[in-house]
N, C-alpha and C. Protein backbone atom coordinates (compact mmCIF):
# COMPACT_ATOMS: atom_id res chain seq x y z
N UNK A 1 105.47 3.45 110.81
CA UNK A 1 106.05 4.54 111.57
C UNK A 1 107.20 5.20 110.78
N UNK A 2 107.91 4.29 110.11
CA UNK A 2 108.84 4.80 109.49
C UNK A 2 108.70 5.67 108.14
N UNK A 3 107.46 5.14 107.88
CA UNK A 3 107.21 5.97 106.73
C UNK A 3 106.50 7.39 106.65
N UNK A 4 105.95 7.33 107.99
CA UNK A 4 104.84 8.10 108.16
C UNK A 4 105.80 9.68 108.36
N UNK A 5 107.22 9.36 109.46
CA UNK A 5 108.54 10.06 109.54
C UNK A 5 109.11 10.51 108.09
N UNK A 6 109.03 9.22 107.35
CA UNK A 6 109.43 10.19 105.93
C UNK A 6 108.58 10.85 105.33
N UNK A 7 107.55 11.08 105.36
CA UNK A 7 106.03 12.12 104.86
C UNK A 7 106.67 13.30 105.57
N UNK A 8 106.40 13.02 106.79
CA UNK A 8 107.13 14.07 107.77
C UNK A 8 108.03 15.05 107.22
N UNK A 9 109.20 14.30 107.05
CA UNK A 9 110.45 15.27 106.27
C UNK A 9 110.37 15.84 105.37
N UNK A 10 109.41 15.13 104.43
CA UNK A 10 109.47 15.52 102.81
C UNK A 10 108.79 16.48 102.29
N UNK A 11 107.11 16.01 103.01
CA UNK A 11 106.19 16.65 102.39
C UNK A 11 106.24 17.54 102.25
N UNK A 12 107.00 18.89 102.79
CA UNK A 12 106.98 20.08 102.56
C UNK A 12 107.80 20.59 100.99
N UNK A 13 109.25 19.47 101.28
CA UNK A 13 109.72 20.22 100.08
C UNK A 13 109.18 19.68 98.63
N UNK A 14 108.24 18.54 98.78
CA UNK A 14 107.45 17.59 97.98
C UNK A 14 107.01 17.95 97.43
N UNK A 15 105.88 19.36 98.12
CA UNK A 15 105.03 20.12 97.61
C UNK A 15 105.49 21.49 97.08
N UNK A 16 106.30 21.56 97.92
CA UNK A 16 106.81 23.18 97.11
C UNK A 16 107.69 22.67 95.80
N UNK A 17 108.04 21.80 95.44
CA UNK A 17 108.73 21.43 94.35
C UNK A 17 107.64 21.30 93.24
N UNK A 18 106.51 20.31 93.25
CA UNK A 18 105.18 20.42 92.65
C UNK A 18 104.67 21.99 92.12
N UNK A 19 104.33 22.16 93.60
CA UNK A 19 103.60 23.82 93.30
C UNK A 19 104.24 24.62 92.69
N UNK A 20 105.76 24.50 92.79
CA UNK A 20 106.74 25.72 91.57
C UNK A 20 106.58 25.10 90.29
N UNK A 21 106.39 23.65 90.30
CA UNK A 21 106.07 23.28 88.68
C UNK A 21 105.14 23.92 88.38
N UNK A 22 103.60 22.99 88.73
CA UNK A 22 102.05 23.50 88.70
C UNK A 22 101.63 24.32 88.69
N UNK A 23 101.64 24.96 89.86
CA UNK A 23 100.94 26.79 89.93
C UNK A 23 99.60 26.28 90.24
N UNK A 24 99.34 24.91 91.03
CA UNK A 24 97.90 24.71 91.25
C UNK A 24 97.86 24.39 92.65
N UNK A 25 97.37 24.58 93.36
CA UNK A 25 97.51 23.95 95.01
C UNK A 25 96.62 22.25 94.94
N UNK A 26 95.52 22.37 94.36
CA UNK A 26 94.86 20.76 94.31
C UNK A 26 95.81 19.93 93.55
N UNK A 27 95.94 20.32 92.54
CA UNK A 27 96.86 19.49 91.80
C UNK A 27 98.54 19.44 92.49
N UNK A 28 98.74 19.92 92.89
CA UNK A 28 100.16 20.10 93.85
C UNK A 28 99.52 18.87 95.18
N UNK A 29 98.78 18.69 95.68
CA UNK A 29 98.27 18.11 96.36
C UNK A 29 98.30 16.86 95.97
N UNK A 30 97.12 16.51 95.08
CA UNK A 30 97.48 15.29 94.20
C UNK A 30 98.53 14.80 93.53
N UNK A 31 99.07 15.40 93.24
CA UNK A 31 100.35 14.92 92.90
C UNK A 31 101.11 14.52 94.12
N UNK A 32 101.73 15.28 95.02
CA UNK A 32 102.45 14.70 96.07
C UNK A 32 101.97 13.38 96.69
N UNK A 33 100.64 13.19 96.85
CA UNK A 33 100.56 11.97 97.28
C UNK A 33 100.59 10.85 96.51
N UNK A 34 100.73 10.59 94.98
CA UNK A 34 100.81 9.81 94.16
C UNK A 34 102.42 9.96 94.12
N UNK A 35 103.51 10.97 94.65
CA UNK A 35 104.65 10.51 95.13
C UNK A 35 105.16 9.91 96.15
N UNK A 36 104.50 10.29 97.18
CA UNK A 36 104.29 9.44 98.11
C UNK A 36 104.28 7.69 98.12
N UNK A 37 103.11 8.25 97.69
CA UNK A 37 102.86 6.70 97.19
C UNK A 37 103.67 5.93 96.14
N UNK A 38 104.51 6.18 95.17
CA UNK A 38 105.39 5.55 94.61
C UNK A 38 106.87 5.51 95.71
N UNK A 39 106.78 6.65 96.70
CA UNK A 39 108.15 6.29 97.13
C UNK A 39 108.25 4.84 98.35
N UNK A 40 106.32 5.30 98.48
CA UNK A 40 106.39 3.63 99.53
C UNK A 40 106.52 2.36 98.80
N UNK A 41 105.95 1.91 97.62
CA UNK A 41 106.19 1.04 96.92
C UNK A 41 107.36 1.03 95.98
N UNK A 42 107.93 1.97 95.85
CA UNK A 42 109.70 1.60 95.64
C UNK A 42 110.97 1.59 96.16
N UNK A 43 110.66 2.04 97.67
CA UNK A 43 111.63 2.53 98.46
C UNK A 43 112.59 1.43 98.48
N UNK A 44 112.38 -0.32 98.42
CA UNK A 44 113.11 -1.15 98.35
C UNK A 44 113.98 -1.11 97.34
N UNK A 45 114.07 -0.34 95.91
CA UNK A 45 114.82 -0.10 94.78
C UNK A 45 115.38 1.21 95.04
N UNK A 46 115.27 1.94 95.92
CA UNK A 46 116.41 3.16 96.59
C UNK A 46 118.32 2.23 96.96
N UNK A 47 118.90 2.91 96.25
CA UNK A 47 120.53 1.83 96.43
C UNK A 47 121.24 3.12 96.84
N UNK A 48 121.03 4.16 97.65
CA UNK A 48 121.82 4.70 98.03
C UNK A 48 122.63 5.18 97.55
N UNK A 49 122.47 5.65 95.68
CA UNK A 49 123.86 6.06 94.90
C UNK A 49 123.78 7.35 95.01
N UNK A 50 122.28 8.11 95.74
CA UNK A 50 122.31 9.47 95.97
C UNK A 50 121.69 9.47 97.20
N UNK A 51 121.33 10.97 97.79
CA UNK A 51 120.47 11.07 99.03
C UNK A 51 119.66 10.38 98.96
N UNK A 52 118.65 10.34 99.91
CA UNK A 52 116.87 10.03 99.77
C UNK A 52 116.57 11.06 99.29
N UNK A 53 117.00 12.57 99.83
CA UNK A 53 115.94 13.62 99.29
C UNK A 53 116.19 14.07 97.58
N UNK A 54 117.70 13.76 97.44
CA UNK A 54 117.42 13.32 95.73
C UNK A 54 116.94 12.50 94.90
N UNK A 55 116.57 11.50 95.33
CA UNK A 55 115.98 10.71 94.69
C UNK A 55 114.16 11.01 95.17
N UNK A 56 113.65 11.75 95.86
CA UNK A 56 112.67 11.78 96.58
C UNK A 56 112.01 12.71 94.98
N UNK A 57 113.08 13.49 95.30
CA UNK A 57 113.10 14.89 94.10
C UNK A 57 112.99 14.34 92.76
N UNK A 58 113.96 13.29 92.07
CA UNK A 58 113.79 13.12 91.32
C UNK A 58 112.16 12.17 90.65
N UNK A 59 111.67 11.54 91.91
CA UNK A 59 110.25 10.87 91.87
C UNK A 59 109.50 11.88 91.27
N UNK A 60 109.48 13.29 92.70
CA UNK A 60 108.96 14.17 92.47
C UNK A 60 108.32 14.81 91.02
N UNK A 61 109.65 15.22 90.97
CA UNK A 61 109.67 16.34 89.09
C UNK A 61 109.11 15.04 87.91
N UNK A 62 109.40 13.65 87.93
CA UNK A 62 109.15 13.12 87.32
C UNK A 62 107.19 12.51 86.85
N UNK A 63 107.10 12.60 88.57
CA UNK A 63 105.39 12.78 88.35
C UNK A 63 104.98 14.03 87.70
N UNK A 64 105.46 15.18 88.07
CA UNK A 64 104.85 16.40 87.42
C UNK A 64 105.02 16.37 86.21
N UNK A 65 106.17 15.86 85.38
CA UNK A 65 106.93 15.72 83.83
C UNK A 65 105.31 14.78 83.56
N UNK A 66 104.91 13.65 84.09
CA UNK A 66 104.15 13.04 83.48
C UNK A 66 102.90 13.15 83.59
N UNK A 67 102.58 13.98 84.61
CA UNK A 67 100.73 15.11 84.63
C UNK A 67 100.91 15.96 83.65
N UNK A 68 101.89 16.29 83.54
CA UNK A 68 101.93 17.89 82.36
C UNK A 68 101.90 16.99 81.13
N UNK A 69 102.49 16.17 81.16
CA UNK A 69 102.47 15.41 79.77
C UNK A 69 101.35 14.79 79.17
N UNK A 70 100.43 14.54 79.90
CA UNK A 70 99.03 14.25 80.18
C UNK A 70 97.92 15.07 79.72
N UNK A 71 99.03 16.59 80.62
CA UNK A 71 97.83 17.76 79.82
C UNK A 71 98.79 18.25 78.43
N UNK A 72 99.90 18.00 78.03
CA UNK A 72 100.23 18.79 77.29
C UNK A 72 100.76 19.86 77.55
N UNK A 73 101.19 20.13 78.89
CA UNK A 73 101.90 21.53 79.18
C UNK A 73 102.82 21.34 79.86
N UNK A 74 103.80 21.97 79.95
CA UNK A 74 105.25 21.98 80.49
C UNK A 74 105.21 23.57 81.38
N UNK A 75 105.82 22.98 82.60
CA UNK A 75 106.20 24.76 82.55
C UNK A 75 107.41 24.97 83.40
N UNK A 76 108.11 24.45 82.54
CA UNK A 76 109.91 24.54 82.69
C UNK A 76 110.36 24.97 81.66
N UNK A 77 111.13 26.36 81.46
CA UNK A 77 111.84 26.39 79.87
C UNK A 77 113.21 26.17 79.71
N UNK A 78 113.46 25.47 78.77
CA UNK A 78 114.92 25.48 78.52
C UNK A 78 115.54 25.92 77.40
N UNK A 79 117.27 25.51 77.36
CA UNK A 79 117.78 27.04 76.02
C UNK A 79 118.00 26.21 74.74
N UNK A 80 116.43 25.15 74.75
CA UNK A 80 117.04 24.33 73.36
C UNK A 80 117.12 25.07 72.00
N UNK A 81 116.48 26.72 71.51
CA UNK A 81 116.26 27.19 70.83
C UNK A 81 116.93 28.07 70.79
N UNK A 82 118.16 27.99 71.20
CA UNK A 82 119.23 29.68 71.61
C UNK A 82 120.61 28.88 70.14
N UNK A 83 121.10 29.90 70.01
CA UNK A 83 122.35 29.99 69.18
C UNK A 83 123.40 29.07 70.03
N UNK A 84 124.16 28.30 69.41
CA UNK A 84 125.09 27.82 69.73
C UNK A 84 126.15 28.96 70.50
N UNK A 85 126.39 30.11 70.23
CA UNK A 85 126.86 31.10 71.20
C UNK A 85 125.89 31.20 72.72
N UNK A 86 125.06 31.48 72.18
CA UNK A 86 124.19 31.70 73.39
C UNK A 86 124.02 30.38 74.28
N UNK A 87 124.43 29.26 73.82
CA UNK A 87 124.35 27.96 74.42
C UNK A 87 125.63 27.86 75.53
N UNK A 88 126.73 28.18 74.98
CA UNK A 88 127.57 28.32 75.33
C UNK A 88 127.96 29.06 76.45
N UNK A 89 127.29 30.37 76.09
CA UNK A 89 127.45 31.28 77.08
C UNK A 89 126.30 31.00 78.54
N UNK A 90 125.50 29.97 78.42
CA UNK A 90 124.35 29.83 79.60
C UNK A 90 125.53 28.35 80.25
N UNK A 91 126.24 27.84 79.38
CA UNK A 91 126.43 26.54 80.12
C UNK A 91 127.52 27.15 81.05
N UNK A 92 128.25 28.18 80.58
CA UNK A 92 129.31 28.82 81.12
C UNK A 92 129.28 29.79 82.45
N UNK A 93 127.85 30.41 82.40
CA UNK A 93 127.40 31.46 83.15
C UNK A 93 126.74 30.92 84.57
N UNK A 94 126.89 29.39 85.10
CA UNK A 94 126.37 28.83 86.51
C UNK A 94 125.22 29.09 86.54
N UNK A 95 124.21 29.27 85.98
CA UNK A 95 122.38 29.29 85.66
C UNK A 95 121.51 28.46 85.23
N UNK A 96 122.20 28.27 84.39
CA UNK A 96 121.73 26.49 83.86
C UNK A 96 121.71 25.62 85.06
N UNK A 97 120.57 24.76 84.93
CA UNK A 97 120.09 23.58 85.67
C UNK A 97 120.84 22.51 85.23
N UNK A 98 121.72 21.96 86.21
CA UNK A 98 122.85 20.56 86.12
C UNK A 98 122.41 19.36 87.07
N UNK A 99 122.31 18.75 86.16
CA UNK A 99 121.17 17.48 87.11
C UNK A 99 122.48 16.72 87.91
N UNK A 100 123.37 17.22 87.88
CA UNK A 100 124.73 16.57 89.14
C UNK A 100 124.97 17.95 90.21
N UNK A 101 124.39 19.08 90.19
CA UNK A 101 124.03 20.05 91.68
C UNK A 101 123.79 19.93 92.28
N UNK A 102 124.21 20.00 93.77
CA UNK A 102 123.39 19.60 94.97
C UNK A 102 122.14 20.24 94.28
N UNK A 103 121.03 19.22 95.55
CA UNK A 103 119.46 19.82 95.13
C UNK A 103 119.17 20.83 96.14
N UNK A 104 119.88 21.42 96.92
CA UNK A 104 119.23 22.69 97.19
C UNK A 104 119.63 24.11 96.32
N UNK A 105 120.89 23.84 94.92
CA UNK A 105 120.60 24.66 94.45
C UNK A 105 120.12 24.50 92.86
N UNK A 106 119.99 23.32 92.69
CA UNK A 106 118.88 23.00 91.71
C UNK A 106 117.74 23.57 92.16
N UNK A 107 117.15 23.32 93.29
CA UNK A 107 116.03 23.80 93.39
C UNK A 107 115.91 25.76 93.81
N UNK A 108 116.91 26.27 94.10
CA UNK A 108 117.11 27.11 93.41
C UNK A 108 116.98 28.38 92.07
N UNK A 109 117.70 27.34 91.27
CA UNK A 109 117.66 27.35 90.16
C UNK A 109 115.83 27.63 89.63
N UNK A 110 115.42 26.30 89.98
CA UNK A 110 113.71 25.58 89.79
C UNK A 110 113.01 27.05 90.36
N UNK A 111 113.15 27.06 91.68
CA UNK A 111 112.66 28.90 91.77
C UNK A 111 112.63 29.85 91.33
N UNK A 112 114.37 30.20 90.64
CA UNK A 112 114.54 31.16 89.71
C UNK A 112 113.24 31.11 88.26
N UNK A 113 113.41 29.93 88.05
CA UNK A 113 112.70 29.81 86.42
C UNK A 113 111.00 30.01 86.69
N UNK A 114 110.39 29.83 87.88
CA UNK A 114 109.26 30.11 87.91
C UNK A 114 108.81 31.07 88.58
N UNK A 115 109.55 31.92 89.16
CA UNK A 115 109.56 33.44 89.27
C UNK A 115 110.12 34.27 88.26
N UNK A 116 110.64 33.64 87.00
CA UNK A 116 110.73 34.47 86.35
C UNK A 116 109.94 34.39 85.39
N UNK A 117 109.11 32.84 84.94
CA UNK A 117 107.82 32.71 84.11
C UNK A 117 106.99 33.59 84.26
N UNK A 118 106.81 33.54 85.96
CA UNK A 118 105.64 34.69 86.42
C UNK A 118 106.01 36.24 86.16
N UNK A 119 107.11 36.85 85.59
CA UNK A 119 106.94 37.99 85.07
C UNK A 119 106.34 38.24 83.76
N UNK A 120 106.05 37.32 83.05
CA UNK A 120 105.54 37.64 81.83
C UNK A 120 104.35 36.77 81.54
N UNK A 121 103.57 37.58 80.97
CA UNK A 121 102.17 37.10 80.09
C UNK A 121 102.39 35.89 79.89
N UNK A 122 100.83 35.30 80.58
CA UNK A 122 100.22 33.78 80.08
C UNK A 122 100.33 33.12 78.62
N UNK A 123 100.13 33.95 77.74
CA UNK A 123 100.37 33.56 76.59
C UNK A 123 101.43 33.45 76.03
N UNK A 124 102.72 34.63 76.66
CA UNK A 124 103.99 34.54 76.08
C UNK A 124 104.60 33.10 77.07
N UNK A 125 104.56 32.99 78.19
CA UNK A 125 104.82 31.68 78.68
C UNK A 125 104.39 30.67 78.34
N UNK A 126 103.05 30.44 77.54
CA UNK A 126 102.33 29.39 77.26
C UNK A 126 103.12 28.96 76.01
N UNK A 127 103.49 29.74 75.38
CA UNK A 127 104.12 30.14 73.75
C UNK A 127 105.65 29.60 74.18
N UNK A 128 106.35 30.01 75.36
CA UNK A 128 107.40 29.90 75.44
C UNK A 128 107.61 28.34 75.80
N UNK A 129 107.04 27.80 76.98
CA UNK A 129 106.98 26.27 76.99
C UNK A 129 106.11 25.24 75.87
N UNK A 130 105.79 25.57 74.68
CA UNK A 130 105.28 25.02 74.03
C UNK A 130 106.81 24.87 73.20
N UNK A 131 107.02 25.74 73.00
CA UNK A 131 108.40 25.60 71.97
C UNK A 131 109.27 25.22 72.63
N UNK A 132 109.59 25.51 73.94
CA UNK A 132 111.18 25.22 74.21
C UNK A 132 111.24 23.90 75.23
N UNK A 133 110.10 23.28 76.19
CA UNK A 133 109.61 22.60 76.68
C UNK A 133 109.09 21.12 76.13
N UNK A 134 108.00 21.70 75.15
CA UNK A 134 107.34 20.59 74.33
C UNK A 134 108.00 20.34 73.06
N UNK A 135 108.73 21.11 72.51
CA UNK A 135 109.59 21.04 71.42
C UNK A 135 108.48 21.33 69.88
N UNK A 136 107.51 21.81 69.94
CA UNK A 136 107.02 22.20 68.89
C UNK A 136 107.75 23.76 67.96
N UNK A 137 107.24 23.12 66.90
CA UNK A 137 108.03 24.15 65.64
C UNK A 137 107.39 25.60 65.50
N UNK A 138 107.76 26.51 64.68
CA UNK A 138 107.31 27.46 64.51
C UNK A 138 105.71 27.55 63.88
N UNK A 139 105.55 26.71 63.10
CA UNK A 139 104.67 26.00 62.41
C UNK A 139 103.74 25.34 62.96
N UNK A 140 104.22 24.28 63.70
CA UNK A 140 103.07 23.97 64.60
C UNK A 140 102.19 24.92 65.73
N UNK A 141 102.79 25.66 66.27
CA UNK A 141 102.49 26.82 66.81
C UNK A 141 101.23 27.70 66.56
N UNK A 142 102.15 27.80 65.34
CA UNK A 142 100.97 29.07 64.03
C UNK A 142 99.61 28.13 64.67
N UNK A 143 99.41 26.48 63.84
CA UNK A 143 98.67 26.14 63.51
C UNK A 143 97.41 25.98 64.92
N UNK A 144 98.52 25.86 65.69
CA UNK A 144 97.92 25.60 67.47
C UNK A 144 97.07 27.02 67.81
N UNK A 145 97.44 27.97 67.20
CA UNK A 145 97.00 29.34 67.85
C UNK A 145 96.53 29.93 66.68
N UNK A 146 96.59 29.44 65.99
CA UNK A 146 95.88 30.91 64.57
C UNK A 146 97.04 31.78 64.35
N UNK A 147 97.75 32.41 65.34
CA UNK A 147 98.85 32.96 64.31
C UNK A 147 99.56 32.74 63.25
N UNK A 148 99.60 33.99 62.68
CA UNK A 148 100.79 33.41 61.75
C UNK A 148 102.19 33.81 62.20
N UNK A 149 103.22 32.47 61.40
CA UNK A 149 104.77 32.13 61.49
C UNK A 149 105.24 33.59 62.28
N UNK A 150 105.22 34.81 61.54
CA UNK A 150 106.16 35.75 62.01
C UNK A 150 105.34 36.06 63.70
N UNK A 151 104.35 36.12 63.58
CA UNK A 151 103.75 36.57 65.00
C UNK A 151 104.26 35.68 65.55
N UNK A 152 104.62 34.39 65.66
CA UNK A 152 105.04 33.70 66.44
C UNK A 152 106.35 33.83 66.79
N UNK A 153 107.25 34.33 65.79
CA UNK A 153 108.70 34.28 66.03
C UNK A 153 109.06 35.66 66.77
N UNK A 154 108.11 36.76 66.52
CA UNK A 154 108.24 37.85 67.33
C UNK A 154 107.72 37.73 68.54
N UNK A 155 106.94 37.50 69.01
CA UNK A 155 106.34 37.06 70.49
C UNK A 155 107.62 36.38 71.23
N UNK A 156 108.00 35.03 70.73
CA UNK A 156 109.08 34.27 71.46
C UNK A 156 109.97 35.38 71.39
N UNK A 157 110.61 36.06 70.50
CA UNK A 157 111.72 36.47 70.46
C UNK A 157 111.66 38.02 71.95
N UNK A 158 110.42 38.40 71.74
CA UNK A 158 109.95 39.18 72.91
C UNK A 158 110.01 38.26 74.02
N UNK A 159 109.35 37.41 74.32
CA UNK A 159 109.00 36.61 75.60
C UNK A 159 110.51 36.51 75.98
N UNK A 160 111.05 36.22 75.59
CA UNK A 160 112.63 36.16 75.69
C UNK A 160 113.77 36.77 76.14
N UNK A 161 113.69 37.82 75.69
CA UNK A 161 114.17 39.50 75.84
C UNK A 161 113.55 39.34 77.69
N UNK A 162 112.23 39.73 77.80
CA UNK A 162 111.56 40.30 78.75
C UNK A 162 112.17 38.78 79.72
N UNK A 163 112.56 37.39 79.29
CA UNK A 163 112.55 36.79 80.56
C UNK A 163 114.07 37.53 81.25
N UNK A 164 114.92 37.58 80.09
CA UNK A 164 116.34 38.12 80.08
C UNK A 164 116.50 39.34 81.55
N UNK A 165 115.52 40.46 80.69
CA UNK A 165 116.07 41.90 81.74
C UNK A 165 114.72 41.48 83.07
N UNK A 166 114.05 40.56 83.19
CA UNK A 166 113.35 40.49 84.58
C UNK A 166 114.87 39.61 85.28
N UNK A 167 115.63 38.64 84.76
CA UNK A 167 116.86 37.58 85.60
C UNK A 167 117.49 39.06 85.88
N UNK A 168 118.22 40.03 85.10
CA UNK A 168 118.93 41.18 84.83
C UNK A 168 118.20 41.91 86.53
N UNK A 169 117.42 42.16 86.52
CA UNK A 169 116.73 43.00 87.20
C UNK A 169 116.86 42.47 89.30
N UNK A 170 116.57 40.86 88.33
CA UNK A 170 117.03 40.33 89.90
C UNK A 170 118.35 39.99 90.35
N UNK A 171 119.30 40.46 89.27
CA UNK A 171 120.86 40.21 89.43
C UNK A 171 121.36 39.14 89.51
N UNK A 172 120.16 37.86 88.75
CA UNK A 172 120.74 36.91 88.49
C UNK A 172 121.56 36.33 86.94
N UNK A 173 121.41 37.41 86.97
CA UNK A 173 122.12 37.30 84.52
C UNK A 173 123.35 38.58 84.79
N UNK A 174 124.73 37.82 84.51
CA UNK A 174 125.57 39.02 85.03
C UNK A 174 125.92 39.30 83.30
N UNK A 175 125.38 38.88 82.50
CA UNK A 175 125.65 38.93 80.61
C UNK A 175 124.55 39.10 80.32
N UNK A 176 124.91 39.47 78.85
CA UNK A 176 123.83 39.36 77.73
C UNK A 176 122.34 38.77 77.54
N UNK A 177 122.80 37.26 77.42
CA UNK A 177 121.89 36.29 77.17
C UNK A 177 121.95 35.12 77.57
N UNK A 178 122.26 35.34 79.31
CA UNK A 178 122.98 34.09 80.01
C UNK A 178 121.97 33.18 80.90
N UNK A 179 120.71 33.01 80.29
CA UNK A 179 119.42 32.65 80.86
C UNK A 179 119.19 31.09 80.55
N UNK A 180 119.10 30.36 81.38
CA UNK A 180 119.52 28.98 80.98
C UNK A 180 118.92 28.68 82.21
N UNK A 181 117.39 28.54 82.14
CA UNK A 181 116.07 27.80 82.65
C UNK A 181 115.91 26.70 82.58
């Protein structure tokens, strides 16, 4: 009964946390219940150093980290490939994802970055979480797609720009290059 109450509570934000990863409803599906199911068989190792629904969350994102990892795709970007200025200026600018935020505006945040994936081309997103996500090189890239080096560095450097003035557009980038997904 008690557990069935915590399905209850969760499942909703369970799945919408999934589905903003995924972008799949079956697989958003499957997945939640293989969280589920780890939160019934670990709930005895829950110590109360955070909510339930943070730690529910952190189960969460962590199954999706390890389906995507499975397929090889990520689709979270982050500013590991920005200038040490530009690093600076995202840690500074409250946009960046801080894994000590309450989680309703982490998740937030988690909304922002996949409404703003969805403004741009499959391929420039595919391109963009391959590099900044999966951590592959310019090089590996080329070799992954047939392009060559410069097509690759112009695409990102586009994909980039365009994630910039779509945050700009929704008045969430009050700078330059303050995009920190």
């Amino acid at each position: 009964m008690a557990f069935r109450d915590l399905v209850e509570r969760f499942q909703s934000k369970v799945f919408s946390i999934i589905y903003g990863i995924l972008r799949n409803h079956n697989d958003a599906e499957d997945i939640a219940q293989q969280v589920f199911a780890k939160v019934y068989f670990s709930i005895r190792q829950f110590d109360f150093r955070s909510s339930l629904l943070t730690w529910i969350y952190k189960i969460t994102v962590n199954e999706c980290y390890d389906y995507l990892r499975k397929k090889k795709v990520r689709k979270l970007v982050y500013e590991s490939d920005f200038s040490e200025d530009d690093a600076h200026m995202m840690e500074n600018s409250g946009v960046a994802i801080d894994p000590n935020m309450p989680i309703d505006e982490s998740l937030a945040h988690r909304d922002l970055a996949v409404k703003l994936l969805g403004k741009i081309s499959e391929e420039d997103r595919n391109l963009l979480l391959l590099k900044e996500v999966d951590g592959h090189s310019v090089e590996e890239l080329a070799g992954m797609t047939g392009m060559n080096e410069n097509t690759i560095k112009v695409k990102l450097f586009r994909a980039r720009q365009k994630l910039v003035k779509a945050a700009q557009r929704l008045g969430k980038v009050p700078g330059r290059f303050e995009l920190g997904l």
